[in-house]
C-alpha atoms as a PDB file:
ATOM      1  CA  UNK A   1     170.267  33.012 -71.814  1.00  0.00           C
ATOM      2  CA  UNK A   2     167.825  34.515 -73.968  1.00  0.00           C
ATOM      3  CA  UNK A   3     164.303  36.079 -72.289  1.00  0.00           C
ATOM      4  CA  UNK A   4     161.305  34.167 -71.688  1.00  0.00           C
ATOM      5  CA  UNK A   5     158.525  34.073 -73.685  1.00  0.00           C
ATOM      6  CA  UNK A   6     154.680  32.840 -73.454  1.00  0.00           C
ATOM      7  CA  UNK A   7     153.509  31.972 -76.785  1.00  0.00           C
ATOM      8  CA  UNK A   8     149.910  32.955 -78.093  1.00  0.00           C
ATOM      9  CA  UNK A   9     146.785  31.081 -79.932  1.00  0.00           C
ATOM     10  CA  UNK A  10     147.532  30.296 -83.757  1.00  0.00           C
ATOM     11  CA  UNK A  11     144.105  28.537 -84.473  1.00  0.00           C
ATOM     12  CA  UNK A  12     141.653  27.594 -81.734  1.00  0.00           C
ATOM     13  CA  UNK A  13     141.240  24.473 -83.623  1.00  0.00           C
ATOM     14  CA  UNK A  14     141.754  21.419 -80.762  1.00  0.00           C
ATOM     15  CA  UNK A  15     143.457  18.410 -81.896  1.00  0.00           C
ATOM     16  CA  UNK A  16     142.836  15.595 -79.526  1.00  0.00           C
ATOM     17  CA  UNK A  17     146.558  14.636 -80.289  1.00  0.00           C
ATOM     18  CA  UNK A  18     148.029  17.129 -82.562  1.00  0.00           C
ATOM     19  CA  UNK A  19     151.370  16.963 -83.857  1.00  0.00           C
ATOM     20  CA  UNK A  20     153.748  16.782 -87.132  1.00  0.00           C
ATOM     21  CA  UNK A  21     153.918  20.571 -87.950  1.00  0.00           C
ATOM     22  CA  UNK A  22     155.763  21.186 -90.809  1.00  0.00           C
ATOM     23  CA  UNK A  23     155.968  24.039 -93.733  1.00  0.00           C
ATOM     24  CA  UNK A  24     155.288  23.468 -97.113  1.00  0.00           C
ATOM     25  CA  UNK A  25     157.300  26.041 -98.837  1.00  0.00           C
ATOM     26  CA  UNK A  26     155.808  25.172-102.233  1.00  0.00           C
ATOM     27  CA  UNK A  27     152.179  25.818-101.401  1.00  0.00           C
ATOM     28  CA  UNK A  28     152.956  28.333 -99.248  1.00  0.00           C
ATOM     29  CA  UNK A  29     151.030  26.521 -96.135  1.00  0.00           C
ATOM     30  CA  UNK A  30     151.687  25.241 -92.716  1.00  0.00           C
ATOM     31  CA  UNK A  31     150.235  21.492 -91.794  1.00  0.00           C
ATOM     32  CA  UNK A  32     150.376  19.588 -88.593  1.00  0.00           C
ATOM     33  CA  UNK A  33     147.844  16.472 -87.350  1.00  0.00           C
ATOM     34  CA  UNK A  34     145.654  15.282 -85.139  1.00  0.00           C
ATOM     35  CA  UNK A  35     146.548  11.609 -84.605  1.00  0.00           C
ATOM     36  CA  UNK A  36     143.476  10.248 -82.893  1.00  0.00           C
ATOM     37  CA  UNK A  37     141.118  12.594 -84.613  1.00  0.00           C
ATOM     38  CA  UNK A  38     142.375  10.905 -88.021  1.00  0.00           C
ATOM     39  CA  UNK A  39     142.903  14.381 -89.852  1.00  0.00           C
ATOM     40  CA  UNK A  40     145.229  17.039 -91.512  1.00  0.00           C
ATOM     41  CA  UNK A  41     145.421  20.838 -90.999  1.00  0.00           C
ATOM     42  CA  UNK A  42     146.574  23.113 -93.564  1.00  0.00           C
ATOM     43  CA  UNK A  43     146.818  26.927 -92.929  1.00  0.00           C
ATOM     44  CA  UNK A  44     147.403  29.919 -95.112  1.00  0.00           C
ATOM     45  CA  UNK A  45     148.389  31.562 -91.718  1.00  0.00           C
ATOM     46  CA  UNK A  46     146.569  34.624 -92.664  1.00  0.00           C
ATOM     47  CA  UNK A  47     143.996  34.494 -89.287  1.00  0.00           C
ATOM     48  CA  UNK A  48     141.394  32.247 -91.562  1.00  0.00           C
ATOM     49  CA  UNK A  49     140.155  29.078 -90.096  1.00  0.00           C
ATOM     50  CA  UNK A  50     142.764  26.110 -91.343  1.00  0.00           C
ATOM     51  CA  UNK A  51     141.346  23.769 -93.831  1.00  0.00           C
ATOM     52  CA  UNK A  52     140.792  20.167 -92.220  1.00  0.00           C
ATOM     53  CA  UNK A  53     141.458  17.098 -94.485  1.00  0.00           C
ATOM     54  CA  UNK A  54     139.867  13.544 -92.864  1.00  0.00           C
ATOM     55  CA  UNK A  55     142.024  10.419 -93.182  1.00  0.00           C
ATOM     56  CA  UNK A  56     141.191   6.748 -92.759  1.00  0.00           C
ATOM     57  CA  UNK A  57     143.818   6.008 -90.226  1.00  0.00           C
ATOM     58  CA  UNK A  58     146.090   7.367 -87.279  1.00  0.00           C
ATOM     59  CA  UNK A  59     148.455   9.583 -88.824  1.00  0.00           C
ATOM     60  CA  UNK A  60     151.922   9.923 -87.151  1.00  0.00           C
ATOM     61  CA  UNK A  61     153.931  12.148 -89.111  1.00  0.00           C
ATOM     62  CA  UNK A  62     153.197  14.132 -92.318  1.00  0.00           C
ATOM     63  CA  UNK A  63     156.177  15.562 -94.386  1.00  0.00           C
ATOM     64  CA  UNK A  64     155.895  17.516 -98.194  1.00  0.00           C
ATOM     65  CA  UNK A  65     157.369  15.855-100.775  1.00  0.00           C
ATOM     66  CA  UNK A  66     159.430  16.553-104.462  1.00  0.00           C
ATOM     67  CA  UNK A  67     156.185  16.381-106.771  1.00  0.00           C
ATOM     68  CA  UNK A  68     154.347  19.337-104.518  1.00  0.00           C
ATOM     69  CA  UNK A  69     152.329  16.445-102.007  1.00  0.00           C
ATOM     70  CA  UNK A  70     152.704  14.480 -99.172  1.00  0.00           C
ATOM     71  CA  UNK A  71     153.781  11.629 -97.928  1.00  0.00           C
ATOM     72  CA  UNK A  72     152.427  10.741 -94.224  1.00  0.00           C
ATOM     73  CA  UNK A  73     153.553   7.800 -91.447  1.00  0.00           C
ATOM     74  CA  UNK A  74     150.078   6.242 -91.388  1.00  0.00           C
ATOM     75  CA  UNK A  75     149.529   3.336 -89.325  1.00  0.00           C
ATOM     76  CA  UNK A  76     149.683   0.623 -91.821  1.00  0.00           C
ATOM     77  CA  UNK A  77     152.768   2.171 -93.651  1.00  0.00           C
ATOM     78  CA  UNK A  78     153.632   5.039 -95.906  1.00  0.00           C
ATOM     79  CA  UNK A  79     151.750   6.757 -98.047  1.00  0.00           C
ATOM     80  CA  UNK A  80     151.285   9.809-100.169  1.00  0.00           C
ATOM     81  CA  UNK A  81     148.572  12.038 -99.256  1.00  0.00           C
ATOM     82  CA  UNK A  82     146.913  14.191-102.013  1.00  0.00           C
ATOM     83  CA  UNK A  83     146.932  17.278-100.475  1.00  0.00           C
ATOM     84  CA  UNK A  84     143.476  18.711-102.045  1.00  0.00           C
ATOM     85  CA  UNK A  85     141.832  15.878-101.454  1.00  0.00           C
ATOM     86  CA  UNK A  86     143.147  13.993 -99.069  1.00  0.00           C
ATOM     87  CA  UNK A  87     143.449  10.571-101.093  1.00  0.00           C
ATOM     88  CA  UNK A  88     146.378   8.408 -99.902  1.00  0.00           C
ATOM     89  CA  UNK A  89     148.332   5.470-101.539  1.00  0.00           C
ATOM     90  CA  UNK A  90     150.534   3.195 -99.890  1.00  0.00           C
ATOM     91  CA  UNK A  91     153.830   3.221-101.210  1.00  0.00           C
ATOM     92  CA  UNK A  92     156.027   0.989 -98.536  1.00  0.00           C
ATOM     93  CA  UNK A  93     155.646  -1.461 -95.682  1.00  0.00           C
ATOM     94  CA  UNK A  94     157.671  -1.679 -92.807  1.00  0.00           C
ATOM     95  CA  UNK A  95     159.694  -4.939 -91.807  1.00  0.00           C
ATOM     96  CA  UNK A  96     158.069  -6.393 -88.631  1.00  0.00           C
ATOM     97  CA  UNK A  97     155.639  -3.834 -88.253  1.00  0.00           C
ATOM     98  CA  UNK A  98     152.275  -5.028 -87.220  1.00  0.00           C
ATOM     99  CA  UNK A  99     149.318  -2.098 -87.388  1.00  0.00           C
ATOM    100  CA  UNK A 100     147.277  -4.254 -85.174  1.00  0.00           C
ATOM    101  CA  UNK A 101     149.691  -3.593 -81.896  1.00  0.00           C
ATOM    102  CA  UNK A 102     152.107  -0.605 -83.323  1.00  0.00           C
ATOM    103  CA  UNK A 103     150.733   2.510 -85.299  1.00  0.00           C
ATOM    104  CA  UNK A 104     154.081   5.026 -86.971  1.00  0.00           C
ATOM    105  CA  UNK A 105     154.642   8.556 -84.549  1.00  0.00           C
ATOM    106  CA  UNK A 106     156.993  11.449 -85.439  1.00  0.00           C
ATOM    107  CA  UNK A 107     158.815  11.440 -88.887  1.00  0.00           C
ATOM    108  CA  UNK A 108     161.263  13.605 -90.714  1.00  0.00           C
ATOM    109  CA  UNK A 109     163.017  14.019 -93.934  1.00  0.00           C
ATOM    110  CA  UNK A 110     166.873  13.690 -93.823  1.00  0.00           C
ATOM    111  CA  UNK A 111     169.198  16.221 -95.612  1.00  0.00           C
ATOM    112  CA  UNK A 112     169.020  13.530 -98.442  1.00  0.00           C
ATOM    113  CA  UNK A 113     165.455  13.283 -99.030  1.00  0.00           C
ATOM    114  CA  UNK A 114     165.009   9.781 -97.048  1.00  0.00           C
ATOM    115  CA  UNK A 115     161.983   9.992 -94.912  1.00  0.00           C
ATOM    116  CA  UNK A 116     162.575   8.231 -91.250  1.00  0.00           C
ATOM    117  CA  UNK A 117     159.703   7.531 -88.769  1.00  0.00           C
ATOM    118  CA  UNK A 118     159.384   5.538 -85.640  1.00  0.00           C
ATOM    119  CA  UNK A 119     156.618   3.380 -84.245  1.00  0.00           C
ATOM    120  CA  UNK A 120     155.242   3.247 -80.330  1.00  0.00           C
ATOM    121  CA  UNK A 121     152.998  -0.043 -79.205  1.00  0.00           C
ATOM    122  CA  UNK A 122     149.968   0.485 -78.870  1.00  0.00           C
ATOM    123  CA  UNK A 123     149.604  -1.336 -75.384  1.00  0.00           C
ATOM    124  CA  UNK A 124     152.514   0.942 -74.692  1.00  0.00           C
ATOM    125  CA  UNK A 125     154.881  -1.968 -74.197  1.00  0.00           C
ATOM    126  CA  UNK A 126     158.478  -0.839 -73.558  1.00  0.00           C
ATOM    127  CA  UNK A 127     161.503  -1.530 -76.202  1.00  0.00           C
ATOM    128  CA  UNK A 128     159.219  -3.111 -78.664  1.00  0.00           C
ATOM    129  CA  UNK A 129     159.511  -0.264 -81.375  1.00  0.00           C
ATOM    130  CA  UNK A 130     161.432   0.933 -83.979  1.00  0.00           C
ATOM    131  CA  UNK A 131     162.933   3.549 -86.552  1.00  0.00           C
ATOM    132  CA  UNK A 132     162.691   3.069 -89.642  1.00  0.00           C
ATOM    133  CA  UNK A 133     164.156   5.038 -92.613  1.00  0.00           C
ATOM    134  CA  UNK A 134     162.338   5.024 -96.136  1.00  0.00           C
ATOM    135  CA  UNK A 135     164.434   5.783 -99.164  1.00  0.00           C
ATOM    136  CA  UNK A 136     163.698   7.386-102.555  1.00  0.00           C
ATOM    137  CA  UNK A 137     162.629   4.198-104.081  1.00  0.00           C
ATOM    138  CA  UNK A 138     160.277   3.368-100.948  1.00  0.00           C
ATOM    139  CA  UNK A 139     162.579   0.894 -99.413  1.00  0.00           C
ATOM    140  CA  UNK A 140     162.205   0.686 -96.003  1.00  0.00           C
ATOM    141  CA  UNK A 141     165.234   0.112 -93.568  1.00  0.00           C
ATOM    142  CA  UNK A 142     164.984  -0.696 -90.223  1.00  0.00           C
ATOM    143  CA  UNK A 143     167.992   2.079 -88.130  1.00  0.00           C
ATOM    144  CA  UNK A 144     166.878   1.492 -84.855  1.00  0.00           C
ATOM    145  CA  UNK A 145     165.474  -1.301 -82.431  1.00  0.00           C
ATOM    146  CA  UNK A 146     164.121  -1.403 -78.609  1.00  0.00           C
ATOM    147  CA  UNK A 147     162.392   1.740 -78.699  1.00  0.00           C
ATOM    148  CA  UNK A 148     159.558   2.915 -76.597  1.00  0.00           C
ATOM    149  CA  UNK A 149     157.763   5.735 -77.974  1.00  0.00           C
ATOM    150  CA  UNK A 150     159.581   6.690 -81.078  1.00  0.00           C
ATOM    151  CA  UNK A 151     159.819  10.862 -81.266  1.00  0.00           C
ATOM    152  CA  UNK A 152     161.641  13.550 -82.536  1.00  0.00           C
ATOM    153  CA  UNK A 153     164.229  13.700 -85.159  1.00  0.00           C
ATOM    154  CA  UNK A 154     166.567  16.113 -86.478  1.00  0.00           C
ATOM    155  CA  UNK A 155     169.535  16.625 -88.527  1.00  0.00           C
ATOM    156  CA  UNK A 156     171.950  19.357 -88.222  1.00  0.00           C
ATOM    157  CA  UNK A 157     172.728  21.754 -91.335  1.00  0.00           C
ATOM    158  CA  UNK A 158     176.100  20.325 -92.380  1.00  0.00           C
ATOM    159  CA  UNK A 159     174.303  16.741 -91.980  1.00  0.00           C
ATOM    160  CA  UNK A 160     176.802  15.027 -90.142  1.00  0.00           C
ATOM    161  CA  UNK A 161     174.250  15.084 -86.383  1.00  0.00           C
ATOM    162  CA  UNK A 162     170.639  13.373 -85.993  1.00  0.00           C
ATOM    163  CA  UNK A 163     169.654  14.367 -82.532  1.00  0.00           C
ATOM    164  CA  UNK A 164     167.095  11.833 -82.216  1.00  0.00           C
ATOM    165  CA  UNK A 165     164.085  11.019 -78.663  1.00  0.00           C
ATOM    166  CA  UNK A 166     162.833   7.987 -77.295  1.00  0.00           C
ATOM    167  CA  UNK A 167     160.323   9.857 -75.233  1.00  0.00           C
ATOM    168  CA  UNK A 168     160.012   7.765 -72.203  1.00  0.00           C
ATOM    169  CA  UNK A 169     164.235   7.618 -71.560  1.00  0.00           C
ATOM    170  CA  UNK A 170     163.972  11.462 -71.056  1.00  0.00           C
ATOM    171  CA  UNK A 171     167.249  11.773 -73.268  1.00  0.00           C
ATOM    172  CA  UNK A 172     168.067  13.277 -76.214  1.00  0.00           C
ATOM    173  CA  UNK A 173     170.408  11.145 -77.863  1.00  0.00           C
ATOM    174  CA  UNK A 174     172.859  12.124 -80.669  1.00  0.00           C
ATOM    175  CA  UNK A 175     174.133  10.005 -83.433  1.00  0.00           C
ATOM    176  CA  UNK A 176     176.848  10.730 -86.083  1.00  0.00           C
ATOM    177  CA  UNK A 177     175.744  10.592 -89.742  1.00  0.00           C
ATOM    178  CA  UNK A 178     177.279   9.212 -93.207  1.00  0.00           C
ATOM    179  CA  UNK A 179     174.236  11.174 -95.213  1.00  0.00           C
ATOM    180  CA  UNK A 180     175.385   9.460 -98.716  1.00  0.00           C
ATOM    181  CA  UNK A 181     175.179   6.409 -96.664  1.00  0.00           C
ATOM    182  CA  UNK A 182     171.969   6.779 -94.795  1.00  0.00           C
ATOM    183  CA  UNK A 183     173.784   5.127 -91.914  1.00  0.00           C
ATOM    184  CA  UNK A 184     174.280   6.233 -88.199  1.00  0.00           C
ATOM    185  CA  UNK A 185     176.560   5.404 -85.535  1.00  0.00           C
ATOM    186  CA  UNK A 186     176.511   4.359 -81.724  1.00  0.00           C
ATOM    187  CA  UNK A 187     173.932   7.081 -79.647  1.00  0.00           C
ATOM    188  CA  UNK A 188     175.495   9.469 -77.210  1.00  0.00           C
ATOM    189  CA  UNK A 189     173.363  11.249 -74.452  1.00  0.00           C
ATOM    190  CA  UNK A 190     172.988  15.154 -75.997  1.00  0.00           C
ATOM    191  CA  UNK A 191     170.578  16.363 -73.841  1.00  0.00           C
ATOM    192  CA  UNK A 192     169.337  14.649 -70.144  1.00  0.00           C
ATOM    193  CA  UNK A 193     166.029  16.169 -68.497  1.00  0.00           C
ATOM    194  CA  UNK A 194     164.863  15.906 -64.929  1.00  0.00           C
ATOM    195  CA  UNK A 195     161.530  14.507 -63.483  1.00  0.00           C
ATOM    196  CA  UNK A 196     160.265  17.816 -63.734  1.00  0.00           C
ATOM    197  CA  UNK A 197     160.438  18.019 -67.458  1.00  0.00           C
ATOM    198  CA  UNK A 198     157.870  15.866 -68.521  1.00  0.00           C
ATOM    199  CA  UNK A 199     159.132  13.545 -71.742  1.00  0.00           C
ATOM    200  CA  UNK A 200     161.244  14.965 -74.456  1.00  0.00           C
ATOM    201  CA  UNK A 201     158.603  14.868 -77.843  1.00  0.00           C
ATOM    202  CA  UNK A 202     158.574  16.761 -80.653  1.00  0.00           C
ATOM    203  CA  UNK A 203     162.005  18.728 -81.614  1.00  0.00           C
ATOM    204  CA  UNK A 204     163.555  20.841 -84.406  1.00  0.00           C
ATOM    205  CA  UNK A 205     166.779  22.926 -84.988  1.00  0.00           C
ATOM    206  CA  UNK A 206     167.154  26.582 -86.185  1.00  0.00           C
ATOM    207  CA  UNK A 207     169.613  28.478 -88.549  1.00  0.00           C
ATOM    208  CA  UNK A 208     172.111  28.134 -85.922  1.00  0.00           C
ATOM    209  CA  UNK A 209     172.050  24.561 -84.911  1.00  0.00           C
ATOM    210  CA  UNK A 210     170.259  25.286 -81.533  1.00  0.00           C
ATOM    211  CA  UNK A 211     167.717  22.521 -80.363  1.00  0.00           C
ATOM    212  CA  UNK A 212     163.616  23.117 -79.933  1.00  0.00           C
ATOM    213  CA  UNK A 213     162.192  20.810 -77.676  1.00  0.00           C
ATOM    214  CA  UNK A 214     158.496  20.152 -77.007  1.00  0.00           C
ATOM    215  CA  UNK A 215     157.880  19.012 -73.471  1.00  0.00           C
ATOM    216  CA  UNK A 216     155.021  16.639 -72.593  1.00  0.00           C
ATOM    217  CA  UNK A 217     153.692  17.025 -69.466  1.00  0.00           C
ATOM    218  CA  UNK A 218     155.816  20.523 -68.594  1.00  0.00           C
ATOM    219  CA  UNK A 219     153.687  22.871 -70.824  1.00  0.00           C
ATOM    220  CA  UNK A 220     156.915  23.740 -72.768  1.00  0.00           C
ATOM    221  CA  UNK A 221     159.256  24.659 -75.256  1.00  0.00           C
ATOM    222  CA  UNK A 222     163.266  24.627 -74.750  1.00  0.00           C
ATOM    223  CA  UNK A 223     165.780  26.059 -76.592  1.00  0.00           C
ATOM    224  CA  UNK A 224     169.533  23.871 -76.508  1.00  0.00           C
ATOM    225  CA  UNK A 225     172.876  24.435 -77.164  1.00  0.00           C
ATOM    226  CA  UNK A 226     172.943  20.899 -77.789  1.00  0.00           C
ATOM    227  CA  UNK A 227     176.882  20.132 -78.078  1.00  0.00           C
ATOM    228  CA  UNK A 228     177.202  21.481 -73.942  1.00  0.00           C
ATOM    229  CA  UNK A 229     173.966  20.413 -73.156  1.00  0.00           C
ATOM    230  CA  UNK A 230     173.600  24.060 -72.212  1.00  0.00           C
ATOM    231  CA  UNK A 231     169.887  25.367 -71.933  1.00  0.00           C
ATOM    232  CA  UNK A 232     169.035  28.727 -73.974  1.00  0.00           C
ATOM    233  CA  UNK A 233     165.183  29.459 -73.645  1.00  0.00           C
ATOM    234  CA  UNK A 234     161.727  28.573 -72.648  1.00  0.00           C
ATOM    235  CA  UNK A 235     158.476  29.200 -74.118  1.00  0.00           C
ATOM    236  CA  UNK A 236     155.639  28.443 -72.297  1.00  0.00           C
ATOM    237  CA  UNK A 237     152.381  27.066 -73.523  1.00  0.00           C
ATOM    238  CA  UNK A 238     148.629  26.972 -71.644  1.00  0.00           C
ATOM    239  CA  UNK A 239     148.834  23.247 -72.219  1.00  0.00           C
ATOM    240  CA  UNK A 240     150.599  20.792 -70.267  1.00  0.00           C
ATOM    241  CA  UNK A 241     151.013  18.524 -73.366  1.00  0.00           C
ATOM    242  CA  UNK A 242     153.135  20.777 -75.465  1.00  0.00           C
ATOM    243  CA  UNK A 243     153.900  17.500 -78.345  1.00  0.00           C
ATOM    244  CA  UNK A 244     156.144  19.183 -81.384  1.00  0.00           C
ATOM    245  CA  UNK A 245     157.513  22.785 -82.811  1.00  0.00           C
ATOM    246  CA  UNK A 246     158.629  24.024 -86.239  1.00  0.00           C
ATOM    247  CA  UNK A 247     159.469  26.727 -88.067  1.00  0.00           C
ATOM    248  CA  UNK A 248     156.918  28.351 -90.374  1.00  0.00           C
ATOM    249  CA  UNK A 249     155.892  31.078 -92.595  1.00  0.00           C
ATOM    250  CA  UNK A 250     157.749  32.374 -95.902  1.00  0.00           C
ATOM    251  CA  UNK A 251     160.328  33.589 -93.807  1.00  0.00           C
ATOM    252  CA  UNK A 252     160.379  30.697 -91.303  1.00  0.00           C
ATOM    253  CA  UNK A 253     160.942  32.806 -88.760  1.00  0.00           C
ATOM    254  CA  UNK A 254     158.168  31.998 -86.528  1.00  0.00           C
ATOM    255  CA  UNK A 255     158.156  28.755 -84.209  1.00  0.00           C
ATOM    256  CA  UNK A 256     154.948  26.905 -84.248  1.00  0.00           C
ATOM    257  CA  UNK A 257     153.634  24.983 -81.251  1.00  0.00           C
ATOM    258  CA  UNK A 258     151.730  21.839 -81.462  1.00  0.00           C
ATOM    259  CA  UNK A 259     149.702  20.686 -78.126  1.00  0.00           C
ATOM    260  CA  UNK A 260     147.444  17.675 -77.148  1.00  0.00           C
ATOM    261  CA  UNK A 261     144.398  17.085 -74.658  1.00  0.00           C
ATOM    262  CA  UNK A 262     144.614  15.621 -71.441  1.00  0.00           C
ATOM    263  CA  UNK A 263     141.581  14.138 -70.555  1.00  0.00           C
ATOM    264  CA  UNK A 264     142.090  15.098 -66.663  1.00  0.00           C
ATOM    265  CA  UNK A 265     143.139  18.232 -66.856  1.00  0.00           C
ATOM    266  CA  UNK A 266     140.607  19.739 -69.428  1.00  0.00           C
ATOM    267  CA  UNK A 267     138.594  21.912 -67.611  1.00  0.00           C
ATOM    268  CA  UNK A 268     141.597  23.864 -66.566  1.00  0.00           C
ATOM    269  CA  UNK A 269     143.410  23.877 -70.051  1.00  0.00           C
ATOM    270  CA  UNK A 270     140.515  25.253 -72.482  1.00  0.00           C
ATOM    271  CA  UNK A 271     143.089  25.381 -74.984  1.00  0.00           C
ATOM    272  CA  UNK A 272     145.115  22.474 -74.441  1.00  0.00           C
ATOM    273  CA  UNK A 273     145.229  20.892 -78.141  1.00  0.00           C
ATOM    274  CA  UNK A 274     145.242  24.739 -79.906  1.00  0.00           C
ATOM    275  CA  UNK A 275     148.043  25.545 -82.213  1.00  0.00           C
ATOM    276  CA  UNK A 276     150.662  27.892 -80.648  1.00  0.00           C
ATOM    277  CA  UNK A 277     152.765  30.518 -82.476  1.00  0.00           C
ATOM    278  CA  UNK A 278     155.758  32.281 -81.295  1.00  0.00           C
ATOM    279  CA  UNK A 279     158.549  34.994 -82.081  1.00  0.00           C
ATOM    280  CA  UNK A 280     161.930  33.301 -81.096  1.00  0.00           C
ATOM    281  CA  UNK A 281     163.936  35.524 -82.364  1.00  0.00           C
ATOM    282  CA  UNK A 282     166.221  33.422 -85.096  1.00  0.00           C
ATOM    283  CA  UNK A 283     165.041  31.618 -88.199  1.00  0.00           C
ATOM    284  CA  UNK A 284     164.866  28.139 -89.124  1.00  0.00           C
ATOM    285  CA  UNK A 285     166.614  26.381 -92.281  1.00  0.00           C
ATOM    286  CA  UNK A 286     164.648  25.395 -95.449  1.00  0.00           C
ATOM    287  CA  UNK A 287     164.169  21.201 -94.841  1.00  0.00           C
ATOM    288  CA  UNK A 288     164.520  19.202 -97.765  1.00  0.00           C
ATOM    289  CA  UNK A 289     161.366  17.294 -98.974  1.00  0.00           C
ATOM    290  CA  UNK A 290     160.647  13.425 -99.812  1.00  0.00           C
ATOM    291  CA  UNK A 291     162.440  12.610-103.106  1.00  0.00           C
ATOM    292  CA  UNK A 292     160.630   9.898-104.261  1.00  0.00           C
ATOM    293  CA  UNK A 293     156.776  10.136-104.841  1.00  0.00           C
END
């Protein structure tokens, strides 16, 4: 089991609900979101102050795609996101998604270029949700039903894995993939946490199929051996909420932290919704981006 570590302040920018950090390799720039707060970050991660880009609506996941934009989970649907200046156009609707109870949460791109995201209720009903996967052509397909609070995806480098969270279940489940397909099969429990764990939220893999997992409500990071279940690592955070993690920089060899607010513990966590930067030690693999917009 590799050491410990405590990661440090990225940007001392708080996000009320930050999340979605991703790389975009062709502008050279990291991004995550603040959901509530209705806004992008972009960084140069040179130590200036990230650029902040307002949106309209909740955003729940924000991934680059093929033309050199975005494309972001916004509550009413998916759009593309002009990355200068922050202009968005729907592209594709989801089937029985309502924006007036459900807003969209994590998303990722699969090793095809098919963008999934999940939805949560906004009353925070339970098994009421689902993930949906959006193809090339902006077709949307729904891949999973009864979900709570849909959360982190990710797909392992020969394609044929989606380790996949349903926050509340405090599983990480595992599904086998046809890629050419788009299809999955029946879930297996990968990874099981305890009550003292928080919830399972944001996740990613590195070169080496290993499993990052953001802990809400532990102040966490974990690194998996997903295939035995067997845990690696743990990077700690000044934030209970730790909500996502990805790999960043030209070399993607740094692990950024995403964090959010909690409202009763703020006085003690002055830096609770800060991004969070980290050595781990091992790289990440270059994602694939939308193919269609």
């Amino acid at each position: 089991m590799g050491a410990n570590l405590r990661a440090e302040v990225c940007h001392a920018v708080r996000a009320r609900l930050g999340e979605g950090p991703v790389w975009h390799a062709r502008r050279g720039t990291f991004w995550w979101i603040d959901i509530l707060g209705q806004k992008f970050f972009e960084s140069d991660l040179s130590g200036r102050a990230p650029r902040e880009v307002a949106c309209s609506q909740m955003i729940g996941a924000v991934v680059p795609a093929r033309g050199g934009g975005l494309v972001a989970a916004l509550r009413d649907g998916i759009h593309t996101v002009d990355p200068d200046s922050g202009a968005t156009r729907r592209i594709a609707e989801a089937p029985g998604h309502d924006p007036r109870q459900f807003r969209f949460n994590d998303g990722k791109v699969d090793p095809a270029g098919r963008f999934w995201a999940g939805t949560l209720a906004l009353d925070d009903r339970p098994g009421q949700s689902r993930l949906y996967r959006f193809d090339a052509d902006a077709s949307a397909h729904v891949m999973r039903e009864g979900v709570t609070i849909s959360n982190g995806l990710a797909w392992t480098r020969d394609a044929r894995t989606l380790y996949y969270v349903d926050s509340p279940t405090r599983v990480v489940q595992a599904f086998d993939c046809d890629i050419e397909r788009g299809t999955i099969g029946p879930p297996r429990v990968a990874i099981r946490l305890g009550d003292a764990d928080g919830w399972p939220d944001g996740c990613c893999l590195d070169e080496e199929d290993c499993l990052w997992l953001a802990h809400w409500g532990a102040g966490k990071v974990t690194r998996w051996e997903p295939k035995t279940a067997r845990l690696l690592q743990t990077v700690t955070i000044p934030a209970a909420n730790a909500t996502s993690c990805a790999f960043g920089g030209p070399k993607l060899d740094q692990l950024y932290i995403t964090s959010a607010v909690d409202e009763a513990r703020a006085a003690a966590e002055p830096e609770a919704g800060y991004l969070f930067r980290v050595d781990p030690g091992v790289r990440g693999p270059v994602l694939p981006v939308y193919a269609g917009a």
